[in-house]
PDB file of N, CA and C in Angstrom:
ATOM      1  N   UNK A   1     136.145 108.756  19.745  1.00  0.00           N
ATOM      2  CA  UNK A   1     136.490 109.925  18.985  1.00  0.00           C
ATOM      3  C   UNK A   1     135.206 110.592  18.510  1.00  0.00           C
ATOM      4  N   UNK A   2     134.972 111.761  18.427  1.00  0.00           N
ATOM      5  CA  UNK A   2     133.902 112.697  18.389  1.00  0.00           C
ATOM      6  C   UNK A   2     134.072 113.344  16.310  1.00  0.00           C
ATOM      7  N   UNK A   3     133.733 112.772  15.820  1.00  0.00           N
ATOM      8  CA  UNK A   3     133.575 113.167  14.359  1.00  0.00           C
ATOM      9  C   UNK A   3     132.085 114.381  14.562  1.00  0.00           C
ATOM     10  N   UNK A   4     132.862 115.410  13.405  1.00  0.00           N
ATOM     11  CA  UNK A   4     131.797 116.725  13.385  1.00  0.00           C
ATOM     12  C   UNK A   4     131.516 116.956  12.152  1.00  0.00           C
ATOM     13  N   UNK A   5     130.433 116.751  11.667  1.00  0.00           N
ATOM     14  CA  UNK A   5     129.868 116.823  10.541  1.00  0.00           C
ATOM     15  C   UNK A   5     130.483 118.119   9.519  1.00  0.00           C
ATOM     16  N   UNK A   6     130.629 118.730  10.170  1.00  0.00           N
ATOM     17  CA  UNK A   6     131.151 119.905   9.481  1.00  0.00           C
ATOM     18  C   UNK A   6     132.423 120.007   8.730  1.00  0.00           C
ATOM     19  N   UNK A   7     133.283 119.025   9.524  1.00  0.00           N
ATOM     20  CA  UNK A   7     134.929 118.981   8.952  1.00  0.00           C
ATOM     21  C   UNK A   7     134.049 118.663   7.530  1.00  0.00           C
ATOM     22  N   UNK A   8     135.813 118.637   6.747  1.00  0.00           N
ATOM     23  CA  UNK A   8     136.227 117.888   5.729  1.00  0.00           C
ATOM     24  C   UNK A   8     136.650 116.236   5.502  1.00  0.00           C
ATOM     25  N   UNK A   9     137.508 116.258   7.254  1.00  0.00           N
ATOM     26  CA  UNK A   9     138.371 114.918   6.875  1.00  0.00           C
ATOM     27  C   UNK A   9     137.322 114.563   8.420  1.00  0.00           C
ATOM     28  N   UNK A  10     138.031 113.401   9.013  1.00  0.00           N
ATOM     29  CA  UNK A  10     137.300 112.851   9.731  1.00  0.00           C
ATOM     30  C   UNK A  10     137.533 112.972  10.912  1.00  0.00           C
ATOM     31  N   UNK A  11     138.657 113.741  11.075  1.00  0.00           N
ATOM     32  CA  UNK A  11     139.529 113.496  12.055  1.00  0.00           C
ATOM     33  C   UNK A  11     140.489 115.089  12.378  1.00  0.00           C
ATOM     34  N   UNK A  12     140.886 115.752  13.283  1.00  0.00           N
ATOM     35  CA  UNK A  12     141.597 116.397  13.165  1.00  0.00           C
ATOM     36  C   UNK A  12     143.233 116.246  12.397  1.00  0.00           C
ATOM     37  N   UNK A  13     143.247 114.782  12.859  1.00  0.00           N
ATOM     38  CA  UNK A  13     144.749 114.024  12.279  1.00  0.00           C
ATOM     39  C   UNK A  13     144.241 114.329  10.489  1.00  0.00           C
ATOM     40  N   UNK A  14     143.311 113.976  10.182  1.00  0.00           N
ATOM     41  CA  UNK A  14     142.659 113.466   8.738  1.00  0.00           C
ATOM     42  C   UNK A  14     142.963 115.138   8.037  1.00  0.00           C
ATOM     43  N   UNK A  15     142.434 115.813   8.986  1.00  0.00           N
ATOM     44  CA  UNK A  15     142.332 117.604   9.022  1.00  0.00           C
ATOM     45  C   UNK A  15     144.032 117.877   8.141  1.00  0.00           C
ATOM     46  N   UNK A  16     144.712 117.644   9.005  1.00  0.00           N
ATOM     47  CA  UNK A  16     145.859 117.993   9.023  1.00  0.00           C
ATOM     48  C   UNK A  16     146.745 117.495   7.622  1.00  0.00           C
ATOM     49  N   UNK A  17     146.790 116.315   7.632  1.00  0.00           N
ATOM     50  CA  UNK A  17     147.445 115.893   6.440  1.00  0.00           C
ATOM     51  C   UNK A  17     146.648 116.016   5.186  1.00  0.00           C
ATOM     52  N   UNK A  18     145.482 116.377   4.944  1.00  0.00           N
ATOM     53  CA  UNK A  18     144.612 117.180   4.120  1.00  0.00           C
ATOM     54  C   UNK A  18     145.238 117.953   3.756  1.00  0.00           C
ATOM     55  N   UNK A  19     145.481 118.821   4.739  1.00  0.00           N
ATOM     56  CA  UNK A  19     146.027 120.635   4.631  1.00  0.00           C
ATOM     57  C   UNK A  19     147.432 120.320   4.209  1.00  0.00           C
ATOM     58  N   UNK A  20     148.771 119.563   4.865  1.00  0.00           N
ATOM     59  CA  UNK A  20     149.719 119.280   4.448  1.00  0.00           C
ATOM     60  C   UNK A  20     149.850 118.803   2.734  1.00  0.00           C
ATOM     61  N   UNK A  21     148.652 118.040   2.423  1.00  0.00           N
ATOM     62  CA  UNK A  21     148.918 117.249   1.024  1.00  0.00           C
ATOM     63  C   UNK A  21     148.731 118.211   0.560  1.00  0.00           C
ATOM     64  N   UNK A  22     147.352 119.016   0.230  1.00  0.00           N
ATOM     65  CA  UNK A  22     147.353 120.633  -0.638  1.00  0.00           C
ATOM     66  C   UNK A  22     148.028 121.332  -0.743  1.00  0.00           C
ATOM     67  N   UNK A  23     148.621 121.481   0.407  1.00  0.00           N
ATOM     68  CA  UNK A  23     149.825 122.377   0.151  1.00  0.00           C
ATOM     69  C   UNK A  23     151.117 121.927  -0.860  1.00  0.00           C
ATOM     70  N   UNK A  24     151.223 120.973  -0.361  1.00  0.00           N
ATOM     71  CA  UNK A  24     152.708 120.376  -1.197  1.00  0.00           C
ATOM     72  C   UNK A  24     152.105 120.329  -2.821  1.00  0.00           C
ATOM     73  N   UNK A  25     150.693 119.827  -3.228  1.00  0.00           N
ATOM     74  CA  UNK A  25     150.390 120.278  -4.281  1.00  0.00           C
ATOM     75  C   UNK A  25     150.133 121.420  -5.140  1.00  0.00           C
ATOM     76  N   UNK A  26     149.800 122.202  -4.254  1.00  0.00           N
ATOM     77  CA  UNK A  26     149.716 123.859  -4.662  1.00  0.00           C
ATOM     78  C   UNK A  26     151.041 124.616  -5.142  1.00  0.00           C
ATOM     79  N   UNK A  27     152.065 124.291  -4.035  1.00  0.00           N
ATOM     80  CA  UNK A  27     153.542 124.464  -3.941  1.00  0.00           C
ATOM     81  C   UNK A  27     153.949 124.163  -5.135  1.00  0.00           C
ATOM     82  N   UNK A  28     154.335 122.722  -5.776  1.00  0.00           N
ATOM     83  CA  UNK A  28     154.734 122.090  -7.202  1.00  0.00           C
ATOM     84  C   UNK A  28     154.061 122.594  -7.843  1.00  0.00           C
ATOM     85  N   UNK A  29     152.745 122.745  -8.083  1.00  0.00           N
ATOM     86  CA  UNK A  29     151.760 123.310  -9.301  1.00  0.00           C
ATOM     87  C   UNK A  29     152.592 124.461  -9.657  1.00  0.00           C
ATOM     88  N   UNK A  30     152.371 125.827  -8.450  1.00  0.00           N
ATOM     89  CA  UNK A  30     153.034 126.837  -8.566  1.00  0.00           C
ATOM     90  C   UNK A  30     154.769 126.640  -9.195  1.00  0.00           C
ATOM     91  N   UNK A  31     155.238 125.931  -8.750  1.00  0.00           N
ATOM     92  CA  UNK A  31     156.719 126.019  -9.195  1.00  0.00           C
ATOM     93  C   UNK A  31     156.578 125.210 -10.701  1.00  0.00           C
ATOM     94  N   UNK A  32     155.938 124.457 -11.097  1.00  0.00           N
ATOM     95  CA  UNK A  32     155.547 123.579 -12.459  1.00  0.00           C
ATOM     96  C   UNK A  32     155.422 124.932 -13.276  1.00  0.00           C
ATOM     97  N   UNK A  33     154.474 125.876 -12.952  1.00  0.00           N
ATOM     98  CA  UNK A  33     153.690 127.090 -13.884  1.00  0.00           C
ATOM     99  C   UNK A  33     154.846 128.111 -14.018  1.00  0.00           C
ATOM    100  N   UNK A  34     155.521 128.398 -12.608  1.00  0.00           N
ATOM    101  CA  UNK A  34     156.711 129.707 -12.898  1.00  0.00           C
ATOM    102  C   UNK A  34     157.877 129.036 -14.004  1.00  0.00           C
ATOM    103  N   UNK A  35     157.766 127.832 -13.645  1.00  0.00           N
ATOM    104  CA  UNK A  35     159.084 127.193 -14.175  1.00  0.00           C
ATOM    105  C   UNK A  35     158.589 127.734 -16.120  1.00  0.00           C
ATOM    106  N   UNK A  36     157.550 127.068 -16.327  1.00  0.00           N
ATOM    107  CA  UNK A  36     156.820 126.717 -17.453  1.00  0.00           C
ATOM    108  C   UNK A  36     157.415 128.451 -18.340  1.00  0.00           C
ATOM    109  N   UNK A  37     156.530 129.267 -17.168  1.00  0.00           N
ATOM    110  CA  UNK A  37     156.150 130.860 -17.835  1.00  0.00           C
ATOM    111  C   UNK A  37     158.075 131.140 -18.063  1.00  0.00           C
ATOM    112  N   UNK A  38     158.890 130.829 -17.153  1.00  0.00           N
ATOM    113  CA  UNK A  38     160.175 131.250 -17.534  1.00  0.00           C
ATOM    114  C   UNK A  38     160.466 130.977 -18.249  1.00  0.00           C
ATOM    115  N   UNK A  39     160.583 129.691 -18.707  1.00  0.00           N
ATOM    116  CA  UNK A  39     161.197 129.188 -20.392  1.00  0.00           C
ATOM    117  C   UNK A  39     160.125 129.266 -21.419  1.00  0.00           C
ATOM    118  N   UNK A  40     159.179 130.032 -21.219  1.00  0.00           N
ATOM    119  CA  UNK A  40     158.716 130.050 -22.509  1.00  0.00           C
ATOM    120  C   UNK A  40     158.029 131.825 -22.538  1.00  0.00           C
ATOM    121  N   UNK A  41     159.316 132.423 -22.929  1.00  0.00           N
ATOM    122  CA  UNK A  41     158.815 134.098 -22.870  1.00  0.00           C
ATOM    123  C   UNK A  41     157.815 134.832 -23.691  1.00  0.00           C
ATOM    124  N   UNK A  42     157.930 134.127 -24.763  1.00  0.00           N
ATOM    125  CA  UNK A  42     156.828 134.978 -25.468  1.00  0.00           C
ATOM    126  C   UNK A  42     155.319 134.165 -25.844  1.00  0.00           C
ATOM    127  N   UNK A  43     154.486 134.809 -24.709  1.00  0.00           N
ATOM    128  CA  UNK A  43     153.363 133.708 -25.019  1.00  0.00           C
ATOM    129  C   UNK A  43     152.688 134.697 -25.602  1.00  0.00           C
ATOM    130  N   UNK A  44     151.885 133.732 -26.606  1.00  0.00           N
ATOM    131  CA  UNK A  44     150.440 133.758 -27.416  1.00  0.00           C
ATOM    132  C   UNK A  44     148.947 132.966 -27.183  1.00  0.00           C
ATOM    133  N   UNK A  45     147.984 133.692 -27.531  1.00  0.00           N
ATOM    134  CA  UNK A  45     147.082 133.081 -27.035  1.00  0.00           C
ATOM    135  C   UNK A  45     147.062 131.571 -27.720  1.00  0.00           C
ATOM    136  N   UNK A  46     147.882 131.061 -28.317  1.00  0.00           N
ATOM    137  CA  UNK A  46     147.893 129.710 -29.334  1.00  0.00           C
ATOM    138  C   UNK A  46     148.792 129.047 -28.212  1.00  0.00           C
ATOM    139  N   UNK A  47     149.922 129.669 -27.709  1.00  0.00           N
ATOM    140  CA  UNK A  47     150.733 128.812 -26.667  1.00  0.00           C
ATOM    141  C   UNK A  47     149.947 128.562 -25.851  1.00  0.00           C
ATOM    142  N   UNK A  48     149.143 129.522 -24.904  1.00  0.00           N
ATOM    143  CA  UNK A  48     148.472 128.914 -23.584  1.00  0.00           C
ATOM    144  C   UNK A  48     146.963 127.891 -24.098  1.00  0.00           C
ATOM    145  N   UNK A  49     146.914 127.916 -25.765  1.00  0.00           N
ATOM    146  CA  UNK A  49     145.769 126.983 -25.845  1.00  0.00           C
ATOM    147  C   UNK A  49     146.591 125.647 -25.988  1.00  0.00           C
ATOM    148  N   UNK A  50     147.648 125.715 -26.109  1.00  0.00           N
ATOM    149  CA  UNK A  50     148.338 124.247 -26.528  1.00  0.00           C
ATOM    150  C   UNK A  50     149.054 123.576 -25.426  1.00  0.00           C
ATOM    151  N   UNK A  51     149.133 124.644 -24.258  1.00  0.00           N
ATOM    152  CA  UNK A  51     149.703 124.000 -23.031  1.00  0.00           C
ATOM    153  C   UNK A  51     148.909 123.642 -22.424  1.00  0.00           C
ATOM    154  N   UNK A  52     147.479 124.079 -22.000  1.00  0.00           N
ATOM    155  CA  UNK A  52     145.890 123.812 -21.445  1.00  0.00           C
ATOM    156  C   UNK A  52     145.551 122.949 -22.319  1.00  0.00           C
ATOM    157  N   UNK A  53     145.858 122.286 -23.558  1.00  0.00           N
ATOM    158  CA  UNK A  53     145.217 121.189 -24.274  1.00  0.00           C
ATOM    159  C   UNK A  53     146.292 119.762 -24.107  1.00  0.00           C
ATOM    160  N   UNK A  54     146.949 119.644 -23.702  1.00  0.00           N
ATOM    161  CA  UNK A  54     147.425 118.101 -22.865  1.00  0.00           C
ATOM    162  C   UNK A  54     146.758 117.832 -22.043  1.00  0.00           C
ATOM    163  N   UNK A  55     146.225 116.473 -21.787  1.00  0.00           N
ATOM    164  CA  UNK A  55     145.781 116.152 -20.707  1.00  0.00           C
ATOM    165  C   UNK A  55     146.184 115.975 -19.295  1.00  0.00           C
ATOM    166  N   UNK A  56     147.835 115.541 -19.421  1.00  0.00           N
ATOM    167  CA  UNK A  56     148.140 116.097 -18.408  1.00  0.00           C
ATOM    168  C   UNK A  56     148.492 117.382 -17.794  1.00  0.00           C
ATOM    169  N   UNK A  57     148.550 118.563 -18.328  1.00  0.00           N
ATOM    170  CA  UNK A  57     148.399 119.524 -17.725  1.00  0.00           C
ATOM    171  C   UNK A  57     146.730 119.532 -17.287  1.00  0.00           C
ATOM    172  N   UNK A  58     146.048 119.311 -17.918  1.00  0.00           N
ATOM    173  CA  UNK A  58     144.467 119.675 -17.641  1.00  0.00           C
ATOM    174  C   UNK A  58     144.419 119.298 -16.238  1.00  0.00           C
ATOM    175  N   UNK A  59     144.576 117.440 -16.182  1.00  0.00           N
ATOM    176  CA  UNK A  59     144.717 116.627 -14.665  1.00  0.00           C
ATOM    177  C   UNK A  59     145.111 117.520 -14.125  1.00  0.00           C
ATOM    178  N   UNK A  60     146.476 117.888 -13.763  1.00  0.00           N
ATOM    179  CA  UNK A  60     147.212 118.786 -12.717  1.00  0.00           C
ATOM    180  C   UNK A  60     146.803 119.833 -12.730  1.00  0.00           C
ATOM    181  N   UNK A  61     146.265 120.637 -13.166  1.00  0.00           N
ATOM    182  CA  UNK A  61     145.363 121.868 -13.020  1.00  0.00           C
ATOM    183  C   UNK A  61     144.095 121.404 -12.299  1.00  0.00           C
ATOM    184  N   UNK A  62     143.648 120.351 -12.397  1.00  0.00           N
ATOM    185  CA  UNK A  62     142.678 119.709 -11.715  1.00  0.00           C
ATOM    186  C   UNK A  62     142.579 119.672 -10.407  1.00  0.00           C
ATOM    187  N   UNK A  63     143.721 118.925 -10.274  1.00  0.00           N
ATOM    188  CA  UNK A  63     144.288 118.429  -9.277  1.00  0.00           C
ATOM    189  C   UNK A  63     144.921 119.477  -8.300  1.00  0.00           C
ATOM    190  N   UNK A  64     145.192 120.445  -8.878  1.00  0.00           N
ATOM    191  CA  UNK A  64     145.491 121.792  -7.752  1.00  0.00           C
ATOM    192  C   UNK A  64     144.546 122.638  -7.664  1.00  0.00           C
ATOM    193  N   UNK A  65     143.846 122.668  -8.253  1.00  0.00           N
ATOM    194  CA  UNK A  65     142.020 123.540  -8.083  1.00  0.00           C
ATOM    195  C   UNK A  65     141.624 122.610  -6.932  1.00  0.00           C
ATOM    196  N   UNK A  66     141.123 121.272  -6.829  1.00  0.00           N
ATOM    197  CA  UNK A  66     140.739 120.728  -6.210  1.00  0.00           C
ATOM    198  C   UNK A  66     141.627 120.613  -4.589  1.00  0.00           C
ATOM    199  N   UNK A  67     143.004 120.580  -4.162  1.00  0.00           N
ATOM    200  CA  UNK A  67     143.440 121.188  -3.388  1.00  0.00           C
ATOM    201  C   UNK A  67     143.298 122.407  -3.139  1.00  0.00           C
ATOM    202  N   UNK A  68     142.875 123.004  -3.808  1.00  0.00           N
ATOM    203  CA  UNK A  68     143.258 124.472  -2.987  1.00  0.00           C
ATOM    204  C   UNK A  68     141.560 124.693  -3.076  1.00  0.00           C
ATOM    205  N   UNK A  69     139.944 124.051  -2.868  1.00  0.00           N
ATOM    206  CA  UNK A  69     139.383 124.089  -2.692  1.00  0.00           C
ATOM    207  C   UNK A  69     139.338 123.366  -0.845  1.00  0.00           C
ATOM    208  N   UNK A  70     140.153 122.208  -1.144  1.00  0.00           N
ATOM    209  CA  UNK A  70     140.285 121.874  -0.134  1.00  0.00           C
ATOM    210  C   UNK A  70     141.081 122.023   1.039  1.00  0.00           C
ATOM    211  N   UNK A  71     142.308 123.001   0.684  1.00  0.00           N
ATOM    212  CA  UNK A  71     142.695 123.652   1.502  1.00  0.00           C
ATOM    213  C   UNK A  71     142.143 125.232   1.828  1.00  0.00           C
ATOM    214  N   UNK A  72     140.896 125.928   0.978  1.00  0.00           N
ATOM    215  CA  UNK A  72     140.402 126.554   1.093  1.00  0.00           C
ATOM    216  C   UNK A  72     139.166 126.091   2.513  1.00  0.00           C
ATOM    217  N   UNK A  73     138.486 124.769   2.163  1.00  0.00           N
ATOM    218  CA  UNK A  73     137.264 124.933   2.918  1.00  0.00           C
ATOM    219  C   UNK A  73     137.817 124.366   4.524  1.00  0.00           C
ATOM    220  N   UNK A  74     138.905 123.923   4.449  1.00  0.00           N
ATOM    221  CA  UNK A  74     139.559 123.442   5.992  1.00  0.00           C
ATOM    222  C   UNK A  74     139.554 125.134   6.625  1.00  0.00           C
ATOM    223  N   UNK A  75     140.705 125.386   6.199  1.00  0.00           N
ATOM    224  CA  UNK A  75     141.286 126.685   6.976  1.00  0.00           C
ATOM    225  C   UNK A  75     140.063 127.832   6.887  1.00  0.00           C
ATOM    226  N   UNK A  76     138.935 127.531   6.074  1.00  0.00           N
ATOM    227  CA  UNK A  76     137.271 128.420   6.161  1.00  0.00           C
ATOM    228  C   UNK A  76     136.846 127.895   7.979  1.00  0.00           C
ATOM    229  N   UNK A  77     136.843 126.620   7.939  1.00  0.00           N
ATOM    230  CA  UNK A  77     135.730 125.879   8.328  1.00  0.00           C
ATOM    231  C   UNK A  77     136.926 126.267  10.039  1.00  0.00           C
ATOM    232  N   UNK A  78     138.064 125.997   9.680  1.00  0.00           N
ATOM    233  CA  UNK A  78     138.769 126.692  11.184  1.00  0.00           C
ATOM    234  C   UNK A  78     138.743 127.448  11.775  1.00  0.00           C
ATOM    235  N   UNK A  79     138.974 128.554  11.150  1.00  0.00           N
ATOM    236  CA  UNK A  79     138.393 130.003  11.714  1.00  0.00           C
ATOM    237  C   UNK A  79     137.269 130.585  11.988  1.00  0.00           C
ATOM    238  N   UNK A  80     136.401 129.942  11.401  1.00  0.00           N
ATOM    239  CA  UNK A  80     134.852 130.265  11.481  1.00  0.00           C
ATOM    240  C   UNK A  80     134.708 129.370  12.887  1.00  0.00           C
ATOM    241  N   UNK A  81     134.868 127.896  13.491  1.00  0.00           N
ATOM    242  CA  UNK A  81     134.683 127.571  14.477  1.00  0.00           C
ATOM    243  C   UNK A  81     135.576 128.101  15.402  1.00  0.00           C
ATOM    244  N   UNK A  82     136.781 128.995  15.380  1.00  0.00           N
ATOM    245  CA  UNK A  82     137.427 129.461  16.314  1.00  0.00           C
ATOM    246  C   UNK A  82     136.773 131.276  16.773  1.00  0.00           C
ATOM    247  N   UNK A  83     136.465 131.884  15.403  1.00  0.00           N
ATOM    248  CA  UNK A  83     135.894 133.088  15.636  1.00  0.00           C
ATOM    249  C   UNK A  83     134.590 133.317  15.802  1.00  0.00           C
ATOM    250  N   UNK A  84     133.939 132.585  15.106  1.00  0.00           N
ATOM    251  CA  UNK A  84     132.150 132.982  14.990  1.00  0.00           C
ATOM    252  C   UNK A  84     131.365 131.685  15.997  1.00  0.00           C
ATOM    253  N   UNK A  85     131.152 132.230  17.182  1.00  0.00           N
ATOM    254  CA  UNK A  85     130.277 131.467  18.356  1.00  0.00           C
ATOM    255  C   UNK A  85     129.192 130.954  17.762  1.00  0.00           C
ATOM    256  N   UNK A  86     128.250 132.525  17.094  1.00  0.00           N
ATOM    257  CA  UNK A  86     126.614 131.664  16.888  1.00  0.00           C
ATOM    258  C   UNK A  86     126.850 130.839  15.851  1.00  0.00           C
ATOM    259  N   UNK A  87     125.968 129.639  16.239  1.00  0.00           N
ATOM    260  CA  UNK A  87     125.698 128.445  15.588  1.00  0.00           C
ATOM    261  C   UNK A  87     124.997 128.547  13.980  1.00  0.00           C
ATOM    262  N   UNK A  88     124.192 129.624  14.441  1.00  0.00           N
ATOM    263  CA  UNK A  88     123.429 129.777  13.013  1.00  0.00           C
ATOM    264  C   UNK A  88     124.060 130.532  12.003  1.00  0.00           C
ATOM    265  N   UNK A  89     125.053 131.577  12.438  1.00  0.00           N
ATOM    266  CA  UNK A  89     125.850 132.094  11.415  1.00  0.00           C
ATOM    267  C   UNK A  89     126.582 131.277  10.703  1.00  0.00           C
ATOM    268  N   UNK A  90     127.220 131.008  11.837  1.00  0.00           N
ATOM    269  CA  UNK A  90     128.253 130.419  11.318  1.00  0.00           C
ATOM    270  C   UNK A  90     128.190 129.196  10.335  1.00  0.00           C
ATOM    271  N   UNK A  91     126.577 128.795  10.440  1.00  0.00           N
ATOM    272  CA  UNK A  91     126.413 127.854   9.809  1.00  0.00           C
ATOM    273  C   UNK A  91     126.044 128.165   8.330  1.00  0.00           C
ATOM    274  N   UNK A  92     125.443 129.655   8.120  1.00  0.00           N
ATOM    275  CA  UNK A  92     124.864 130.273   7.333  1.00  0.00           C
ATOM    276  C   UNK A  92     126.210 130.868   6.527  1.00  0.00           C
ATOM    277  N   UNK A  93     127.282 130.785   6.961  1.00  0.00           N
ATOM    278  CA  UNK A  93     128.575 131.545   6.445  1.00  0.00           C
ATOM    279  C   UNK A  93     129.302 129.868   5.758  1.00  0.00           C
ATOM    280  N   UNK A  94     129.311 129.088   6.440  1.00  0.00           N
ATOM    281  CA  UNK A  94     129.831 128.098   5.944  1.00  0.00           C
ATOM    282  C   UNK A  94     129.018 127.366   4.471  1.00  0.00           C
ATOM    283  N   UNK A  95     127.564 127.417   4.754  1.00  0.00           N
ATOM    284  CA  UNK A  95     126.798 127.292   3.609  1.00  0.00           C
ATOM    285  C   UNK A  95     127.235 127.837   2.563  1.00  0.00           C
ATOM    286  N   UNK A  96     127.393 129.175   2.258  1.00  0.00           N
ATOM    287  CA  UNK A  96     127.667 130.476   1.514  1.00  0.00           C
ATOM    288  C   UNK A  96     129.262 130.205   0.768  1.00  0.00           C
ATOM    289  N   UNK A  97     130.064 129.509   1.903  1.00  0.00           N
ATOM    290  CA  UNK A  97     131.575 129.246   1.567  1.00  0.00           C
ATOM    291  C   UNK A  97     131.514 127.874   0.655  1.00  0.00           C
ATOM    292  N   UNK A  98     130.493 127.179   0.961  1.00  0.00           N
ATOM    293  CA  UNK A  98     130.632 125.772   0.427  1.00  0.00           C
ATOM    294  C   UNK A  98     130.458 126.049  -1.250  1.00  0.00           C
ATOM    295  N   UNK A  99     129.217 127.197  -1.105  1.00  0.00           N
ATOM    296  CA  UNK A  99     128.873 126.274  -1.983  1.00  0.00           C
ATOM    297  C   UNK A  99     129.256 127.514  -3.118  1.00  0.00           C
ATOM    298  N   UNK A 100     130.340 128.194  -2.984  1.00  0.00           N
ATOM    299  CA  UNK A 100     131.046 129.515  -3.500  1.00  0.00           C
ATOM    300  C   UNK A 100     131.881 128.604  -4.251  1.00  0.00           C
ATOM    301  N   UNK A 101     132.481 127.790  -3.016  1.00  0.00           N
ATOM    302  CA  UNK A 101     133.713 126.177  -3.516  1.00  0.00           C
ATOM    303  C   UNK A 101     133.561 125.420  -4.786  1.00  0.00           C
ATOM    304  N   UNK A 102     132.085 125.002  -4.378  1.00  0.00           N
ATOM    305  CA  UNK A 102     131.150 124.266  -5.144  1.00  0.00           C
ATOM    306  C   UNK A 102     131.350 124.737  -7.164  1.00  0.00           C
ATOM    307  N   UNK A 103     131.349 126.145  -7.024  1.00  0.00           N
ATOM    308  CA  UNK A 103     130.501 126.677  -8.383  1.00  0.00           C
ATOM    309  C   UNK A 103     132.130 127.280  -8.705  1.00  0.00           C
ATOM    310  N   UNK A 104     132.849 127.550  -7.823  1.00  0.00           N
ATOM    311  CA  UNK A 104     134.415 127.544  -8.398  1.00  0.00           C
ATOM    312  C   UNK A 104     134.836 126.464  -9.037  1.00  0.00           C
ATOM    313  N   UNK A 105     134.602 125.112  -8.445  1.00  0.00           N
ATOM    314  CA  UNK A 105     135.317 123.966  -9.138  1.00  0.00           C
ATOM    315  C   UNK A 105     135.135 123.732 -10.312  1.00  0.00           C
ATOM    316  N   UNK A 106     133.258 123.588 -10.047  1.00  0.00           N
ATOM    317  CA  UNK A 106     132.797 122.952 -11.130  1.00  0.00           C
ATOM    318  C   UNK A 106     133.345 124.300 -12.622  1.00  0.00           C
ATOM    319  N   UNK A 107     133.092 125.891 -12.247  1.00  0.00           N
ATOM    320  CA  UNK A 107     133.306 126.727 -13.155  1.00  0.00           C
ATOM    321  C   UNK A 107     135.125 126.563 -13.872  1.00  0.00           C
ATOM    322  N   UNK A 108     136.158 125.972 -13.110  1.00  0.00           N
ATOM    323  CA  UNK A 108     137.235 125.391 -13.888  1.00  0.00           C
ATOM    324  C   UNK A 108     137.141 124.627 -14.219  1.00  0.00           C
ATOM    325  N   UNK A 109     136.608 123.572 -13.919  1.00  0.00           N
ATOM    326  CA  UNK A 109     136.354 121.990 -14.674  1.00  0.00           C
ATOM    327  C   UNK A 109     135.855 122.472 -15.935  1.00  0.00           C
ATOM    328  N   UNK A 110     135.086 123.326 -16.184  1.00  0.00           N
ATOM    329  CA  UNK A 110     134.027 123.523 -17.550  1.00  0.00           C
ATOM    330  C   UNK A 110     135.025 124.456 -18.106  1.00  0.00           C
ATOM    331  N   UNK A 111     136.136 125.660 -17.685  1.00  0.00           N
ATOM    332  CA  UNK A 111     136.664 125.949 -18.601  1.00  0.00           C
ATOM    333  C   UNK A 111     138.211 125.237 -19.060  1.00  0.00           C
ATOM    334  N   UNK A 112     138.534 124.484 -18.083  1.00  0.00           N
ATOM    335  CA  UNK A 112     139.994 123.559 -18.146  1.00  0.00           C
ATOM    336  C   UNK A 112     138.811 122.739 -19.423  1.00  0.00           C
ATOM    337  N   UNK A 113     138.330 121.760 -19.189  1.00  0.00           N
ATOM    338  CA  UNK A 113     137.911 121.006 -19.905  1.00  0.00           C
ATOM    339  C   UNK A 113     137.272 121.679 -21.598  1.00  0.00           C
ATOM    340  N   UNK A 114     137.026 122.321 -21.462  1.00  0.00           N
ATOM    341  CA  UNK A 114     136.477 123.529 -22.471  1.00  0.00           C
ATOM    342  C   UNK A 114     137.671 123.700 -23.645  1.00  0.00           C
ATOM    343  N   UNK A 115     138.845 123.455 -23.081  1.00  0.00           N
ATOM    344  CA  UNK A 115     139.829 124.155 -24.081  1.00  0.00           C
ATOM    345  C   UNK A 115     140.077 122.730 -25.186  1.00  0.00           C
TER     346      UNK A 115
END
């Protein structure tokens, strides 16, 4: 089997159920948050500090940032090897994507954690 430094997972199989798990997490997150915003109509900035201050919401906000980084840099890293031939762009575009990823995460971690 031919592993490419570039993936995420190790494997195209690895690829795949990556992308499958994010999703199903992104999916619940999203339906967790609509559900949340429906039964609770009148928000204040004191409600969304008291729902962002459980830890488990924090985790699961975590935990779906971090999927959807990682279902961000798969489906990056796909299209860029299906559309962009040169080596050096593409390598120079993936750099640029990483590390965009990179300063997204860490920039919710510091304000999830922040509250």
């Amino acid at each position: 089997m031919v592993n490419i430094a570039s993936t995420f997972g190790r494997s195209g199989t690895h690829d795949f159920i990556l992308l499958r798990a994010s999703a199903l997490i992104l999916a619940s997150y999203a339906v967790f948050m609509i559900a949340w915003l429906v039964c609770n109509p009148g928000l204040t900035y004191e409600t969304w500090v008291g729902f962002f201050g459980h830890v488990g919401v924090k985790v699961y906000t975590l935990l779906a940032l971090t999927g959807l980084l990682i279902h961000a840099w798969i489906g990056i890293w796909q299209v860029l090897t299906d559309y962009v031939k040169n080596a050096l762009l593409r390598g120079a575009v993936q750099y640029v994507v990483v590390l965009a990823l990179i300063v997204y995460w860490f920039t919710g971690l510091f304000v999830l954690w922040g509250v």
